[in-house]
Every structure is written in C-alpha cells, then in structure tokens.
Protein backbone atom coordinates (compact mmCIF):
# COMPACT_ATOMS: atom_id res chain seq x y z
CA UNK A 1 106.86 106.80 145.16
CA UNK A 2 107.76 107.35 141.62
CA UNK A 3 105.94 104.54 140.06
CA UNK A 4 108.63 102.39 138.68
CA UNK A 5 110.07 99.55 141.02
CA UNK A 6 114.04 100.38 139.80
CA UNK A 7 115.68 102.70 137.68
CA UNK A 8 116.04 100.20 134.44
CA UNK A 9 112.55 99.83 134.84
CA UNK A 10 111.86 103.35 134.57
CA UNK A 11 114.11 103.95 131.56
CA UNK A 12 112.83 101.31 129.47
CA UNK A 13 109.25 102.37 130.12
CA UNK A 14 110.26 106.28 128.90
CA UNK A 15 112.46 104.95 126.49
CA UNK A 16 109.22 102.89 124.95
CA UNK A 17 107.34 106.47 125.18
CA UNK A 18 109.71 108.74 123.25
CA UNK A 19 110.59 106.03 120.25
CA UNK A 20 107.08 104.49 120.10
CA UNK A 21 104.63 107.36 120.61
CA UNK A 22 106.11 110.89 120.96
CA UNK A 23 108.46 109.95 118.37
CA UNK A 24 106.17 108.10 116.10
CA UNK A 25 102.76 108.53 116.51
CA UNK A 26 102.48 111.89 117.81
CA UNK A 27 101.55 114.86 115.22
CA UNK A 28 104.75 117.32 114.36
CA UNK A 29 104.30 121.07 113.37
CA UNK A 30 107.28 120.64 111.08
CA UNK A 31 105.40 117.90 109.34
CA UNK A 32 102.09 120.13 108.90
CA UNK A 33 100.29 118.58 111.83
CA UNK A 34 101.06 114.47 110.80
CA UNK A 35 102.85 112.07 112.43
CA UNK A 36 106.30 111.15 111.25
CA UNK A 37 104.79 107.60 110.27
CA UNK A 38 101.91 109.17 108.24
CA UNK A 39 104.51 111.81 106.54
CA UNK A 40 107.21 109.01 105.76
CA UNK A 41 103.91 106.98 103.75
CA UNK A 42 102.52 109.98 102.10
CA UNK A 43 106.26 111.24 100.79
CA UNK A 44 106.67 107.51 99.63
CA UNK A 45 103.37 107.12 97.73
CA UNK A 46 104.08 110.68 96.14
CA UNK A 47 108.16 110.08 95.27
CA UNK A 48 108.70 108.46 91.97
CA UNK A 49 110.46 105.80 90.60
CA UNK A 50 113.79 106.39 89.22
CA UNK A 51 114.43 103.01 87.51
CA UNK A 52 113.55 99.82 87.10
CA UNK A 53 115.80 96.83 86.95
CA UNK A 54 114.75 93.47 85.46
C-alpha cells in the first residue's frame, strides 16, 4: 500500500511538498543556511531604492 488512494492524489500531495516546504521553507546551502523565503525578505530590506515617482 503506498498511502495515496490514486495516482492524482499522490502527485498533488508531493507536488504540495516540493513547492510549499522543500522549496520554500526548507534551509539552502547556497543561501548560507536560510530559506529561500527568509533570503528573498532579507535581499529586499537590504536593496535600495532606485527612484521614486510621484
């Protein structure tokens, strides 16, 4: 028994995994140990502004 009733079932539940977590949430070595999310804030709240349009 694998676990999932059919084989959509089964690739919607790994497809969750590896874009939610693994992809996401999980720490990177090429990131120095963050997750993509945390790397994507911390490059934002350190990039500057370019210009300003009013």
């Amino acid at each position: 028994m694998s676990g999932y009733r059919n084989f959509s079932e089964a690739k919607e539940n790994i497809t969750r995994y590896i874009t939610g977590y693994y992809s996401q949430l999980r720490p990177h070595q090429y990131n120095g140990g963050l997750t993509p999310n945390e790397s994507e804030r911390l490059y934002w709240e350190n990039s500057k502004t370019v210009a300003k349009f009013s």
